[in-house]
C-alpha atoms as a PDB file:
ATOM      1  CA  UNK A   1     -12.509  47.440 190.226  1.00  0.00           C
ATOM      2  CA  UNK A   2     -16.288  47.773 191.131  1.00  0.00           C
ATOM      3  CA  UNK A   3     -17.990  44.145 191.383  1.00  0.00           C
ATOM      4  CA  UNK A   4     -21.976  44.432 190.838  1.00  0.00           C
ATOM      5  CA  UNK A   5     -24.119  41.854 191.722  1.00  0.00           C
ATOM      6  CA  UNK A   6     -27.124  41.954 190.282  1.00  0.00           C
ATOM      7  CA  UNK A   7     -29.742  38.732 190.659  1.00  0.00           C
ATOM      8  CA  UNK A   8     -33.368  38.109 190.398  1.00  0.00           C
ATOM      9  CA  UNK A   9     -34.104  36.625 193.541  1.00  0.00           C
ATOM     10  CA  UNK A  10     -32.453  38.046 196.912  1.00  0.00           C
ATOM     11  CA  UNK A  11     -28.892  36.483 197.668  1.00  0.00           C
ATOM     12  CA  UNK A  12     -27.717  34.556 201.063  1.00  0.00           C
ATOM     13  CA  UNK A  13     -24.983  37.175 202.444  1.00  0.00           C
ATOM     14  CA  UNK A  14     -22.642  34.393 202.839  1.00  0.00           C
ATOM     15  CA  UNK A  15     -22.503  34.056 198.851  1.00  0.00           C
ATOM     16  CA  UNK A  16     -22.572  37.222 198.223  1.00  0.00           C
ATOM     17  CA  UNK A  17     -18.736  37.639 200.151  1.00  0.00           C
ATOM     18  CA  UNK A  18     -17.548  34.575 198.671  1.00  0.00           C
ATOM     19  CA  UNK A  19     -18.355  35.772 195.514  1.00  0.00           C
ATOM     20  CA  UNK A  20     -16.790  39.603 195.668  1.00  0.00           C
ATOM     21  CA  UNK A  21     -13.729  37.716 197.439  1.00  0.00           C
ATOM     22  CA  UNK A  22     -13.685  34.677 194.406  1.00  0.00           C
ATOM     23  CA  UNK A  23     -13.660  37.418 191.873  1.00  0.00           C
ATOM     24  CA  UNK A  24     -11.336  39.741 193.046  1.00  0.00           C
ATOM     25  CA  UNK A  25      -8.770  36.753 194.002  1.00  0.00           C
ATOM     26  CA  UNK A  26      -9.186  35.590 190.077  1.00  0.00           C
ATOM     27  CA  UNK A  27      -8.531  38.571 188.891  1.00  0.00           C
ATOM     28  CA  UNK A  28      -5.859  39.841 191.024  1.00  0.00           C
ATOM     29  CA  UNK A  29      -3.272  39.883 188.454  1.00  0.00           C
ATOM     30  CA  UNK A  30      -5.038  41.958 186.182  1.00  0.00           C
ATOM     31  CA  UNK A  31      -7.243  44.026 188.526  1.00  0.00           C
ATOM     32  CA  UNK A  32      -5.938  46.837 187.127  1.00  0.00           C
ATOM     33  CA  UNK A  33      -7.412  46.180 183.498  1.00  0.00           C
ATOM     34  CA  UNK A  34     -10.843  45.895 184.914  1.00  0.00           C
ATOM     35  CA  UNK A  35     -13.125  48.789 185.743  1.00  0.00           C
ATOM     36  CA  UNK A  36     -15.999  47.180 185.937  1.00  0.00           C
ATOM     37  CA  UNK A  37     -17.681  43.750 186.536  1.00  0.00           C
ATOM     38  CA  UNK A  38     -21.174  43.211 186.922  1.00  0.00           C
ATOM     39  CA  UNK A  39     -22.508  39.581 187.881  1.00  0.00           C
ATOM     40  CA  UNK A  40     -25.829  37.801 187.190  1.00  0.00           C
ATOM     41  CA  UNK A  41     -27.388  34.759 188.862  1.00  0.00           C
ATOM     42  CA  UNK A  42     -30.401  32.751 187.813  1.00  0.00           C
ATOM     43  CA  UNK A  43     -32.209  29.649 187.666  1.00  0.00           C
ATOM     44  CA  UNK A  44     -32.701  27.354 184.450  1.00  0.00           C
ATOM     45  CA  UNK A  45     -36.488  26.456 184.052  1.00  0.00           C
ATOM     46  CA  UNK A  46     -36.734  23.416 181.971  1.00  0.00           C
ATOM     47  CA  UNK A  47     -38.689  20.106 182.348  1.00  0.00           C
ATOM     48  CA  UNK A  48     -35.150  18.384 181.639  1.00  0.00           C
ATOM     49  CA  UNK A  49     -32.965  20.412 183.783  1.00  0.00           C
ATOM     50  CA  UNK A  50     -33.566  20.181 187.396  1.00  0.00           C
ATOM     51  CA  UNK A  51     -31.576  22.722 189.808  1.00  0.00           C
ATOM     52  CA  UNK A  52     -29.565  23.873 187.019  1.00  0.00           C
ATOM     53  CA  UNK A  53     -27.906  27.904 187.800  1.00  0.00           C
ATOM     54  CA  UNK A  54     -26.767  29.945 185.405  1.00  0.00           C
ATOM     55  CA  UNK A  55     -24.260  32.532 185.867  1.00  0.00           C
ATOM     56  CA  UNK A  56     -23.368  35.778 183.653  1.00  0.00           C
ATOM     57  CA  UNK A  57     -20.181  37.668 183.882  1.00  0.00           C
ATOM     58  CA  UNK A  58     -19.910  41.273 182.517  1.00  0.00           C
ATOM     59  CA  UNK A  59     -17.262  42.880 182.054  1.00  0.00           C
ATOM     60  CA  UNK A  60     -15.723  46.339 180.751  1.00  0.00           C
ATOM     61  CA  UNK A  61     -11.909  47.097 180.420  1.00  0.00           C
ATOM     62  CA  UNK A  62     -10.062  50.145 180.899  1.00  0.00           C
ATOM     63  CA  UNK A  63      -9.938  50.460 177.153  1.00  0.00           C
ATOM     64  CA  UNK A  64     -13.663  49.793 176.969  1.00  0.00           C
ATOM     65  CA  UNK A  65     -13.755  46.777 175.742  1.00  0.00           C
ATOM     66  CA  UNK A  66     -16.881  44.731 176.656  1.00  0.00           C
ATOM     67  CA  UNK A  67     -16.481  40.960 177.293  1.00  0.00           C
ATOM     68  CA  UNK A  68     -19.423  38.441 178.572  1.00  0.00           C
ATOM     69  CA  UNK A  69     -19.284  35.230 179.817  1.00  0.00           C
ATOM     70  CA  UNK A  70     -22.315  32.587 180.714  1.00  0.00           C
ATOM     71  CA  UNK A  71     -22.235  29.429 181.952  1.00  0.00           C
ATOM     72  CA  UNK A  72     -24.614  26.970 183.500  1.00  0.00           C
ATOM     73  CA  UNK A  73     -23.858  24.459 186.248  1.00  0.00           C
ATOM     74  CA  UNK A  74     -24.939  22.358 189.027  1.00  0.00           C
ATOM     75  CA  UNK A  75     -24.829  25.519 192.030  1.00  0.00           C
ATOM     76  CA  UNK A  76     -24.000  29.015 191.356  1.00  0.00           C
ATOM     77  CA  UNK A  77     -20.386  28.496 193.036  1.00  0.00           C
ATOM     78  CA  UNK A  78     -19.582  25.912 190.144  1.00  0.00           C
ATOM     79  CA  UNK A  79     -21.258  28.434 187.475  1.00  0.00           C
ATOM     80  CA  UNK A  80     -19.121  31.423 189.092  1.00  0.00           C
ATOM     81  CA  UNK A  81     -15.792  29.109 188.931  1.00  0.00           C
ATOM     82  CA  UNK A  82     -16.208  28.648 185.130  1.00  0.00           C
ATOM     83  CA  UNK A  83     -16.921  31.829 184.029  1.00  0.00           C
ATOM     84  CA  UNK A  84     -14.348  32.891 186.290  1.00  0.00           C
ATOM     85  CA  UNK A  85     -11.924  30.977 184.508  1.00  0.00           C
ATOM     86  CA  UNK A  86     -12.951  31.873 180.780  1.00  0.00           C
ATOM     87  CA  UNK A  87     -13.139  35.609 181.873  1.00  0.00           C
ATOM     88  CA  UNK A  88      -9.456  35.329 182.618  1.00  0.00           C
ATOM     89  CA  UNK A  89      -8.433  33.548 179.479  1.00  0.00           C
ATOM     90  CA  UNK A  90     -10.354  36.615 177.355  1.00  0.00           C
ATOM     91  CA  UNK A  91      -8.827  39.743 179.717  1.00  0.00           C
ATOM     92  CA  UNK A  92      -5.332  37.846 179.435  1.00  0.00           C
ATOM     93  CA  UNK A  93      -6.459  37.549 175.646  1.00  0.00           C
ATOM     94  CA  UNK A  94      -7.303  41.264 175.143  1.00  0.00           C
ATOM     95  CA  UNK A  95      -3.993  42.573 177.103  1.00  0.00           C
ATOM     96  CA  UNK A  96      -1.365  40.845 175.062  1.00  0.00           C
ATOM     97  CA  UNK A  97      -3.136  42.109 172.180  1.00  0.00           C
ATOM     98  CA  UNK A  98      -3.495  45.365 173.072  1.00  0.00           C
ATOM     99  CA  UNK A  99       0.375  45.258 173.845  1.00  0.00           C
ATOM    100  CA  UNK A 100       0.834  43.983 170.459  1.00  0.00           C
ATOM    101  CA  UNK A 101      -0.222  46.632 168.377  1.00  0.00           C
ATOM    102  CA  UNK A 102       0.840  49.682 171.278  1.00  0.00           C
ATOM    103  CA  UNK A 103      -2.541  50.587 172.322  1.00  0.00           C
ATOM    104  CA  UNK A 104      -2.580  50.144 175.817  1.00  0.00           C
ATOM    105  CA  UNK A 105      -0.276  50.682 178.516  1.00  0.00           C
ATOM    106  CA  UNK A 106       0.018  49.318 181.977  1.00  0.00           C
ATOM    107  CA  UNK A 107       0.338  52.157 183.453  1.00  0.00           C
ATOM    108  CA  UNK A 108      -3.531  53.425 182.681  1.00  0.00           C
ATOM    109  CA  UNK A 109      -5.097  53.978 186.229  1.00  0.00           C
ATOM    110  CA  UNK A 110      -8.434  55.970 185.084  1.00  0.00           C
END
């Protein structure tokens, strides 16, 4: 699995490891699915919203299927959990469908 971060504004190293390590321990079971995941970070501007982070999850399967996930929270940690969770949901989604209809196997280590 390679994780890319990719943000606007230069990230503290210390959330830069937690998020590699978050991502990789959410997706452990199904690492293997993954072949990509690239990860975006950015403020909200808005006269309403203040401090608001948005976070953007992209990510491509073995099979090449493209999923995306945004969500906007209080901190990026928060944003990262959430998207984090729905990513899981879809990839979990996408394999039992796949297995459904025979067009993916397990064993695919590209």
């Amino acid at each position: 699995m390679n994780v890319i971060l990719d943000t606007r504004d230069e990230l503290e190293p210390e959330l830069k490891v937690f998020t590699e390590n978050r991502v990789k321990f959410s997706l452990k079971r199904l690492f293997w699915m993954v072949r990509k995941i690239k990860i975006q970070y950015s403020a909200v501007s808005s006269s309403k919203t203040i401090g608001k982070q948005n976070c953007m999850i992209s990510l491509e399967t073995f099979d090449h299927h493209q999923i995306e996930v945004t969500m906007t929270a209080r901190d990026r940690r928060m944003a990262l959990e959430m998207c984090l969770k729905k990513i899981y949901k879809l990839v979990q989604k996408a394999f039992h469908k796949s297995q459904q209809y025979g067009r993916f196997s397990k064993h695919v280590y590209v």
